[in-house]
Protein backbone atom coordinates (compact mmCIF):
# COMPACT_ATOMS: atom_id res chain seq x y z
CA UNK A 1 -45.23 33.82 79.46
CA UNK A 2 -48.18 32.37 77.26
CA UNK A 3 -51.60 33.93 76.92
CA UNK A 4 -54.72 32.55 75.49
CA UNK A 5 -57.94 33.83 74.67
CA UNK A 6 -60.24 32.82 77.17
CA UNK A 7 -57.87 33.99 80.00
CA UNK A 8 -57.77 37.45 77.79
CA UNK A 9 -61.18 37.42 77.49
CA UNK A 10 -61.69 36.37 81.59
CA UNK A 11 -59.03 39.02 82.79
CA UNK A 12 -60.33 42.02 80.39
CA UNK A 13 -63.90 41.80 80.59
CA UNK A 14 -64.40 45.32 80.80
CA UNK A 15 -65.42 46.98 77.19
CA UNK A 16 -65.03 50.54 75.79
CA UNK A 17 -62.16 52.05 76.90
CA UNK A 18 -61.15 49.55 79.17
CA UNK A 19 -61.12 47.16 76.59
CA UNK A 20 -58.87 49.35 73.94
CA UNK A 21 -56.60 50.34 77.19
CA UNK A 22 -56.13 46.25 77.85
CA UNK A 23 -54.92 45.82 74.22
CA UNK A 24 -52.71 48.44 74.19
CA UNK A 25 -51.22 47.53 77.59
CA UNK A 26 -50.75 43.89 76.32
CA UNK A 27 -49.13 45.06 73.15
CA UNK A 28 -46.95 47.06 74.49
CA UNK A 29 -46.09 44.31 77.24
CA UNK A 30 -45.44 42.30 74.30
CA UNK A 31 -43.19 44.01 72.36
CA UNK A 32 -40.99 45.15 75.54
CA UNK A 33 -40.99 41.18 75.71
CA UNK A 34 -39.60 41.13 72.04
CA UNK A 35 -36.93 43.75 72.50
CA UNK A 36 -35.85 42.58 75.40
CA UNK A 37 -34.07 39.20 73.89
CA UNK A 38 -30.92 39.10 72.47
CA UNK A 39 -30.09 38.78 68.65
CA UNK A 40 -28.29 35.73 68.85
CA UNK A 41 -30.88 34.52 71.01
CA UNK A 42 -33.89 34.61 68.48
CA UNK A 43 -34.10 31.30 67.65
CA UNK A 44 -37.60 31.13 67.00
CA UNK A 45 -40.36 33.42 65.80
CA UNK A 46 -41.53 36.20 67.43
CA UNK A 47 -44.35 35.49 70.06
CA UNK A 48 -46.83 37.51 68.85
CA UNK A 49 -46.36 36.21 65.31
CA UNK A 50 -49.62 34.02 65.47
CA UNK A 51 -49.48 33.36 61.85
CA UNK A 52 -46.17 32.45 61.06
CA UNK A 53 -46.02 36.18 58.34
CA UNK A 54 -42.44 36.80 60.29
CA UNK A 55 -39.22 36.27 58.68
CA UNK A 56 -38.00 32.96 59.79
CA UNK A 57 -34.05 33.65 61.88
CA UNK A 58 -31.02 31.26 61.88
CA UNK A 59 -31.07 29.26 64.77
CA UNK A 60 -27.59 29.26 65.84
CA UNK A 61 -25.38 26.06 67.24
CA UNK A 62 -23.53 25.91 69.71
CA UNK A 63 -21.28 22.46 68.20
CA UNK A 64 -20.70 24.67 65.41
CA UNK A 65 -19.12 27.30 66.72
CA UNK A 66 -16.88 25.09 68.61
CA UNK A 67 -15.84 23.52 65.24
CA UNK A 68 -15.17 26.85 64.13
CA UNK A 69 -12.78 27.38 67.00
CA UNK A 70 -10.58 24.66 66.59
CA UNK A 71 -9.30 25.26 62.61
CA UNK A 72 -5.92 26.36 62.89
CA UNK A 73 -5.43 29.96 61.27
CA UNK A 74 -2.68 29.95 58.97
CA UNK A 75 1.01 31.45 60.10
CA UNK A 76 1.58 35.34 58.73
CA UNK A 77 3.73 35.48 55.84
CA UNK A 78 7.69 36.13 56.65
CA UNK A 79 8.83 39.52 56.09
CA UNK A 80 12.15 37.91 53.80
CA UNK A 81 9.56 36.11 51.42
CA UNK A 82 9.53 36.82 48.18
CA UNK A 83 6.38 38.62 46.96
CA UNK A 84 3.86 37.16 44.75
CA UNK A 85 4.60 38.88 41.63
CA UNK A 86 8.46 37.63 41.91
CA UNK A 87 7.16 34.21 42.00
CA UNK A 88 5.01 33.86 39.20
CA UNK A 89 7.26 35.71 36.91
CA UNK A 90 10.16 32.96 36.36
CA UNK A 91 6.86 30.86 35.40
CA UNK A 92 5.54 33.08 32.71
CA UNK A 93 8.89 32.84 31.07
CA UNK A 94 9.69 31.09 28.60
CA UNK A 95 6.39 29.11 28.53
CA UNK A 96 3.32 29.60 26.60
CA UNK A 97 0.60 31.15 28.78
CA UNK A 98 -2.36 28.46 29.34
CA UNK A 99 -5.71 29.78 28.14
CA UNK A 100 -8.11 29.79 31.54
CA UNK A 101 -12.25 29.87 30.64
CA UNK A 102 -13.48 33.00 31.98
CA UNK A 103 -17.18 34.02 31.55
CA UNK A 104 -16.80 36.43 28.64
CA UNK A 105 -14.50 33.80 26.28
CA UNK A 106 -16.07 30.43 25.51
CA UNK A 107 -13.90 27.61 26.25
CA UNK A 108 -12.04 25.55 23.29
CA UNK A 109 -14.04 22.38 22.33
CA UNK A 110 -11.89 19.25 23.85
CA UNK A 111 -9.54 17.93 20.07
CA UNK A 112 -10.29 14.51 18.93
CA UNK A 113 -7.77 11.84 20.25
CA UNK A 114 -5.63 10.31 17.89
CA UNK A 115 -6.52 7.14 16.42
CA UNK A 116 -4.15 4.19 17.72
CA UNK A 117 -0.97 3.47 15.56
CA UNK A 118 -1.44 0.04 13.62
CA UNK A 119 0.55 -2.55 15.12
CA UNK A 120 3.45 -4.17 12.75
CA UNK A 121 2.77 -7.26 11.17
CA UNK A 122 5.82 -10.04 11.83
CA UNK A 123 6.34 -9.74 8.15
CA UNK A 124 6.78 -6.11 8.06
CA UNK A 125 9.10 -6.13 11.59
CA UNK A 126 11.25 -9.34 9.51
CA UNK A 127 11.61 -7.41 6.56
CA UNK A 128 14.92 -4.92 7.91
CA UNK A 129 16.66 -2.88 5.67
CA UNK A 130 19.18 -5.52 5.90
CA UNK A 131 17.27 -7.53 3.30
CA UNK A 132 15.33 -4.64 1.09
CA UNK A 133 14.56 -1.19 1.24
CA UNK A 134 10.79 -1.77 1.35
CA UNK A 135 9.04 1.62 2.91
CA UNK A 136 5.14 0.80 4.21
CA UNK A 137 2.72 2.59 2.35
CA UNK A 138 -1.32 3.17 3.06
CA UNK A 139 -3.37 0.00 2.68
CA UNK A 140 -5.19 0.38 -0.54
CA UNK A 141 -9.40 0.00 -0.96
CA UNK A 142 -10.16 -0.49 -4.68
CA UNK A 143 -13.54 -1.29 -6.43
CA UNK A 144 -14.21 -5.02 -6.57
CA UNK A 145 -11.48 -6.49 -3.58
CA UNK A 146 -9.22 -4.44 -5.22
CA UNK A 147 -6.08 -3.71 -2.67
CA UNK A 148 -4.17 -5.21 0.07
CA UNK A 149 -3.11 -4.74 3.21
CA UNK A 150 0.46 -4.40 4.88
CA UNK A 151 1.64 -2.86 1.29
CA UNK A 152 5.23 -1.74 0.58
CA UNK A 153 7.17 -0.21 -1.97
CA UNK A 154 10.09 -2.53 -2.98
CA UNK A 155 13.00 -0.33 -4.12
CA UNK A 156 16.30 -2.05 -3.80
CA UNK A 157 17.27 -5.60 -2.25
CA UNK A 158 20.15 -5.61 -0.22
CA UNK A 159 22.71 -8.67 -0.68
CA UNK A 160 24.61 -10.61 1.87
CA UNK A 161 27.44 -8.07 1.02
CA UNK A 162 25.60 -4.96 1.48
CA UNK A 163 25.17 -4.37 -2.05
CA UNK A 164 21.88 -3.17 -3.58
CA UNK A 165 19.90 -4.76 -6.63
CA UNK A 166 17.68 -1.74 -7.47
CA UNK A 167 13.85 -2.68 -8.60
CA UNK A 168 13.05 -0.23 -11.56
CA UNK A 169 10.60 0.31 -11.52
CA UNK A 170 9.79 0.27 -7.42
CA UNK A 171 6.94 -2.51 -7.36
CA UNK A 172 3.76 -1.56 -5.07
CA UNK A 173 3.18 -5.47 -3.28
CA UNK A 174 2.33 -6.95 -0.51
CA UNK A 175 4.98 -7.33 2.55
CA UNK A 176 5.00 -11.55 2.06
CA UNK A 177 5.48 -11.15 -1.49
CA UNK A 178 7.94 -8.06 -1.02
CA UNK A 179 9.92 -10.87 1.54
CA UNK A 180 9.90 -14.03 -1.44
CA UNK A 181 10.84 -11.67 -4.00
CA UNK A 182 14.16 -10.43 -1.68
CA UNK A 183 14.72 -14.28 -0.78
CA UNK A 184 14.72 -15.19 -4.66
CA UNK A 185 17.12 -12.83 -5.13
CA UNK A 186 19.20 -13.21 -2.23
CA UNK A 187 19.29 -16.86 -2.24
CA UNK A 188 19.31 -18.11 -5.94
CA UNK A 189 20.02 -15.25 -8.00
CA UNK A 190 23.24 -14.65 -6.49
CA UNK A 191 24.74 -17.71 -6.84
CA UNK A 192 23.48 -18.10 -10.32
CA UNK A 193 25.42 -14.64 -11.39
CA UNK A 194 28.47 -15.70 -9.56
CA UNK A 195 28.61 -18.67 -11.80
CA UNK A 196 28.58 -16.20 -14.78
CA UNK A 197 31.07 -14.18 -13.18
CA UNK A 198 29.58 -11.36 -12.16
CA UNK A 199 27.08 -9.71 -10.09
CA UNK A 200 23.31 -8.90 -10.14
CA UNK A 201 22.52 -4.64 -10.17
CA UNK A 202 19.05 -4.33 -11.38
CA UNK A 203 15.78 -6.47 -11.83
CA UNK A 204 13.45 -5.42 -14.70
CA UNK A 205 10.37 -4.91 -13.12
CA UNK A 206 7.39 -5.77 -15.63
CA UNK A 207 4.62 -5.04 -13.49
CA UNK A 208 3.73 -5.18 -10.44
CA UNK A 209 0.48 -3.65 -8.50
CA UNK A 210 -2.49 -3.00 -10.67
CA UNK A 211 -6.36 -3.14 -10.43
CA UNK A 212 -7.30 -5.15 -13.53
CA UNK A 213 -8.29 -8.50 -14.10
CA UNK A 214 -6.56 -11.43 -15.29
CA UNK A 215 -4.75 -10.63 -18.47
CA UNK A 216 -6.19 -7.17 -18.53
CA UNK A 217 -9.48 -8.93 -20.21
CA UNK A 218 -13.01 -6.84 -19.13
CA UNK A 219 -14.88 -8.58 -16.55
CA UNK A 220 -12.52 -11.49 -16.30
CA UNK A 221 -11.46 -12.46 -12.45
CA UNK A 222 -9.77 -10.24 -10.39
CA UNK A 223 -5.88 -10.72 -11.18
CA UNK A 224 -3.43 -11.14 -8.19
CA UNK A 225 -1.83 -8.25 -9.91
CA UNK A 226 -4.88 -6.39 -8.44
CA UNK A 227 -4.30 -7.85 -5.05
CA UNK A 228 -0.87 -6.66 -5.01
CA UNK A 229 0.51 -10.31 -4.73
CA UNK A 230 2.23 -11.09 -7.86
CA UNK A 231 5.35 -9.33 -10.03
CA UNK A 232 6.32 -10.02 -14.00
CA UNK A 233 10.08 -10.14 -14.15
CA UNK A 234 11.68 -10.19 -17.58
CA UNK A 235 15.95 -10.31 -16.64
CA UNK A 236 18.27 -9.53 -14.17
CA UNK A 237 20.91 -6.62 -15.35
CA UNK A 238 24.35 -8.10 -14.19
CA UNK A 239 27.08 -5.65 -13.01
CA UNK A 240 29.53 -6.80 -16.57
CA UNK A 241 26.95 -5.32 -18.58
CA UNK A 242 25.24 -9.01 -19.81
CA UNK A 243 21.82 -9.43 -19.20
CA UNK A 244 20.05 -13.02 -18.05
CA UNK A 245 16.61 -12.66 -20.09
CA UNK A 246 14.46 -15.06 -18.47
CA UNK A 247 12.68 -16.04 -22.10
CA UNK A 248 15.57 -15.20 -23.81
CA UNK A 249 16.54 -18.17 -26.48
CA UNK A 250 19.87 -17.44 -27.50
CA UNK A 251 21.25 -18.60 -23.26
CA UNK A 252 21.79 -21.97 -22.17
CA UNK A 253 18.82 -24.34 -21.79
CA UNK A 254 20.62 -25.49 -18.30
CA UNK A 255 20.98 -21.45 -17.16
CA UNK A 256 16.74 -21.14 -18.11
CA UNK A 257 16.17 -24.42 -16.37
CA UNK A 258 18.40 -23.60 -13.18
CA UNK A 259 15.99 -20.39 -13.01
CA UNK A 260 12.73 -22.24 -13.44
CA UNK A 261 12.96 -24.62 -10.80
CA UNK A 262 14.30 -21.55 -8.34
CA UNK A 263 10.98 -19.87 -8.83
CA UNK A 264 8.46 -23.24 -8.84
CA UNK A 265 10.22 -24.20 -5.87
CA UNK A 266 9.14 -20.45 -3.90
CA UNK A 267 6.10 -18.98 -5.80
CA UNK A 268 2.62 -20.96 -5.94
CA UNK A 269 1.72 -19.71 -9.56
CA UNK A 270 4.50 -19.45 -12.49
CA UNK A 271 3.64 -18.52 -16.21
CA UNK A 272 6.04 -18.25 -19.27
CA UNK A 273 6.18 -19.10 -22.61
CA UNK A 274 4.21 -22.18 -23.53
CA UNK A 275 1.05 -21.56 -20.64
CA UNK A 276 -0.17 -18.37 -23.07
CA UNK A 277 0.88 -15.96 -25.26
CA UNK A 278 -0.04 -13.61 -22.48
CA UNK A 279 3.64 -14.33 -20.82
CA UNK A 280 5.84 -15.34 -23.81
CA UNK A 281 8.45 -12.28 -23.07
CA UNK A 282 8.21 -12.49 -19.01
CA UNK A 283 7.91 -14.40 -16.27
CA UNK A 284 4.65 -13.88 -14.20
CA UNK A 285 5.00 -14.91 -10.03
CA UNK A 286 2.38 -14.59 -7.03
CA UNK A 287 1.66 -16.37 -3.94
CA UNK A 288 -1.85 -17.41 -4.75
CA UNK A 289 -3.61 -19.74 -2.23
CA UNK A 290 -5.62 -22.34 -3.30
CA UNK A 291 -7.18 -25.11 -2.02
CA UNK A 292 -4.92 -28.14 -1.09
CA UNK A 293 -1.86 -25.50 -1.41
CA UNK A 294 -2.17 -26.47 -5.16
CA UNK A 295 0.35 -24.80 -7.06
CA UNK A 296 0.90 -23.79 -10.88
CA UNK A 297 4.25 -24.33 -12.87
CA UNK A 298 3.76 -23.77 -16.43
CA UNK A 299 6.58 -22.47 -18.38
CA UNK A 300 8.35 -24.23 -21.17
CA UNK A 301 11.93 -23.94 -21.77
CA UNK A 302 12.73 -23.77 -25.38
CA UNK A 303 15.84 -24.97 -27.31
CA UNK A 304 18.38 -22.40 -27.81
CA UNK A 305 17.95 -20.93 -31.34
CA UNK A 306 20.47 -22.22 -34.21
CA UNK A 307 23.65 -20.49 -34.72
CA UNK A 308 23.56 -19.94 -38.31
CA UNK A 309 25.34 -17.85 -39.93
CA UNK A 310 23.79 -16.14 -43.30
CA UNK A 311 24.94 -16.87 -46.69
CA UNK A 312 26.90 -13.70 -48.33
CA UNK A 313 27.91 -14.38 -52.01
CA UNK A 314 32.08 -15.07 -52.58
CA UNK A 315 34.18 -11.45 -52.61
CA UNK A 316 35.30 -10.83 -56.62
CA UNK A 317 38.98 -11.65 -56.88
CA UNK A 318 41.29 -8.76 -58.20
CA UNK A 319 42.32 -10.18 -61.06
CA UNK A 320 38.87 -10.96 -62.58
CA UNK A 321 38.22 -8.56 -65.75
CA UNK A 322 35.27 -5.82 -65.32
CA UNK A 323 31.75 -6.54 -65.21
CA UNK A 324 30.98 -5.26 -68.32
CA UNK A 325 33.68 -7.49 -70.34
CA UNK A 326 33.00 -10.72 -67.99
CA UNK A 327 29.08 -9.87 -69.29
CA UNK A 328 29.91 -9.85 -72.59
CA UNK A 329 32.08 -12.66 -73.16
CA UNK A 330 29.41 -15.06 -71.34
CA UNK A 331 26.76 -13.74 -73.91
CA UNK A 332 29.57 -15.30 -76.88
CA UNK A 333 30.06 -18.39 -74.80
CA UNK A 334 25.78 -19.00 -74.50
CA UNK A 335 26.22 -17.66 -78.96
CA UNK A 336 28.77 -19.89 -79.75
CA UNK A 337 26.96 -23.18 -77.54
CA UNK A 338 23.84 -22.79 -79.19
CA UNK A 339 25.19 -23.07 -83.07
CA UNK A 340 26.73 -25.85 -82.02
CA UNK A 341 23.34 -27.46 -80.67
CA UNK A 342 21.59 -25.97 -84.09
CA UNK A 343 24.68 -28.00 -85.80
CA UNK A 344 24.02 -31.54 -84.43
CA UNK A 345 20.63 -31.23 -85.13
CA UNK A 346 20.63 -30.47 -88.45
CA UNK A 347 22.91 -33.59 -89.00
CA UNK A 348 21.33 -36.44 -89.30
CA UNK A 349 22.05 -40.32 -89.87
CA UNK A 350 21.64 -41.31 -93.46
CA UNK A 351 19.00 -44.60 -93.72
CA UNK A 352 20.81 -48.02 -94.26
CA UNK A 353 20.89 -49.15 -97.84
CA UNK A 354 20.68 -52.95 -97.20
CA UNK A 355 16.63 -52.21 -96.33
CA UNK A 356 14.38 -53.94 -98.29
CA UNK A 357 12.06 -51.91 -100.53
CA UNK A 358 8.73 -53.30 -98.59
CA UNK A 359 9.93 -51.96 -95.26
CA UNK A 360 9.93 -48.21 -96.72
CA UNK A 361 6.58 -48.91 -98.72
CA UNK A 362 5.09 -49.97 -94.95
CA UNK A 363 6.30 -46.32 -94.20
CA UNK A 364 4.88 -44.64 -96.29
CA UNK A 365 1.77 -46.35 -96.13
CA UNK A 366 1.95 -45.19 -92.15
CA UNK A 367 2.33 -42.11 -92.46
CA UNK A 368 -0.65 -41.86 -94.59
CA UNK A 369 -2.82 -43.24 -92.39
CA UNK A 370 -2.33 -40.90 -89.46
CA UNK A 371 -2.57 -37.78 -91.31
């Protein structure tokens, strides 16, 4: 039922009273109208709501409601289950509690993952402590390319026989040096100490790792010392108690020689006495690269030094008299030579008689002249 208002207007012409008894009878028409319809049913706005000032209703669905309808309700709980309480207790112990967020404590900023673990070089997984006790260290970020990378601390090296030559003190070098020094060792050291009949304990470690430049001059190039690339070795401490001093003079020449072609034949750069008086007690080593794999060998071998033994004056014999006596019985001897020296002098050889008499008056004539 729709009205409009011309048919208002046509049907309630009347004015006055009629006309405020036609409202009133159309309001209340109206509103019997409204009351009349169901909740549920008041899908859209009220009829009399010209305007659109009522408050809007849900418009229900029927689809919806059948949706509704078919979700399956959950079973009831059995009467034997365990209750809530029992089940979440066995959880709680024994573990630490998890922090939940709630809205009056602030959740726990997420921690920073861990940065990835460096992968192993194949130098660092070839070095085992089978061949040298070598632990990794930090890599090292000087001033001036000072540093390395893939540094270890050489400690011992371990011999084919499981025995240990100890470093002291521990060098600081890179892992590829770290692995030629062990191989020296290992290889030609070993050998060279069996020959002497014993066996290497200790290397004397000169230096190793250091930031300075070459020969510890100011402002002179970086040293591989510096780099963590080279090592100074002065001898190799043998078990017997000798000691092979690799500038030592009083060994063989053929034991020094044996030891210098070892090291020119592994090392790039080699320096001993004769390249400067910088390495006259010690042998420097590195693995320097250079252009054309160029390489450095400069170490003479000196002769052995002379066995000479020093000259110590003749022991006194027992039965020679004392000092004093022996003194003064020279001092007569030197007395006695020199009167006999005054005595021949003073004799001299008388002048032949058979001389003529002009031969001594040309004499004396001469000797006046030269006064």
């Amino acid at each position: 039922m729709s009205f409009s208002l011309p048919e208002f207007r046509r049907k309630w012409s009347c004015r006055g009273n009629m006309s405020a008894r036609a409202a009133m009878v159309t309001a209340a028409i109206g509103l019997s109208l409204v009351l009349s319809v169901p909740v549920n049913a008041r899908n859209y706005a009220a009829p009399l709501d010209i305007f659109g000032f009522g408050t809007p209703r849900p418009r229900g669905s029927a689809h919806s409601a059948k949706v509704l309808s078919k979700i399956p309700l959950p079973k009831p709980r059995p009467e034997e289950a365990p209750k809530a309480t029992d089940e979440a207790a066995p959880e709680t112990d024994g573990k630490p509690s998890v922090d939940k967020p709630s809205p009056d404590k602030p959740s726990k900023p997420a921690e920073a993952a861990p940065p990835p673990e460096k992968q192993l070089s194949a130098c660092r997984i070839a070095l085992t402590e089978e061949i040298a006790v070598a632990p990794s260290i930090p890599d090292v970020h000087g001033p001036g390319a000072c540093g390395g990378e893939d540094l270890v601390r050489l400690e011992a090296i371990v011999l084919p026989d499981k025995r240990k030559v100890a470093v002291k003190p521990a060098a600081i070098l890179r892992c590829t040096m770290a692995s030629a020094i062990a191989n020296w060792v290992r290889t030609d050291m070993v050998p060279l100490a069996a020959s002497l009949g014993s066996t290497i304990t200790d290397l004397d470690n000169f230096d190793s790792f250091e930031c300075r430049g070459r020969n510890r001059v100011v402002g002179a190039m970086l040293s591989e010392h510096g780099k963590a690339n080279a090592l100074d070795v002065r001898a190799l401490k043998l078990a017997n108690g000798q000691s092979i001093g690799l500038t030592d003079r009083t060994l063989s020449r053929e034991l020094r020689e044996r030891v210098l072609h070892s090291v020119c034949s592994r090392f790039s750069t080699v320096l001993g006495p004769g390249s400067d008086w910088y390495h006259e007690d010690h042998i420097h080593l590195d693995l320097a690269q250079r252009r054309n794999d160029y390489r450095i060998c400069q170490w003479n071998v000196w002769d052995p030094l002379p066995q000479v033994a020093p000259l110590l004056p003749a022991e006194r014999p027992e039965e020679a008299p004392p000092r004093e006596v022996a003194a003064k019985s020279e001092g007569a001897k030197d007395g006695a030579a020199k009167d006999g020296a005054d005595d021949q002098e003073s004799v001299k050889p008388a002048a032949p008689a058979d001389k003529p008499a002009a031969d001594s008056g040309k004499s004396r004539s001469a000797t006046k002249k030269r006064r």
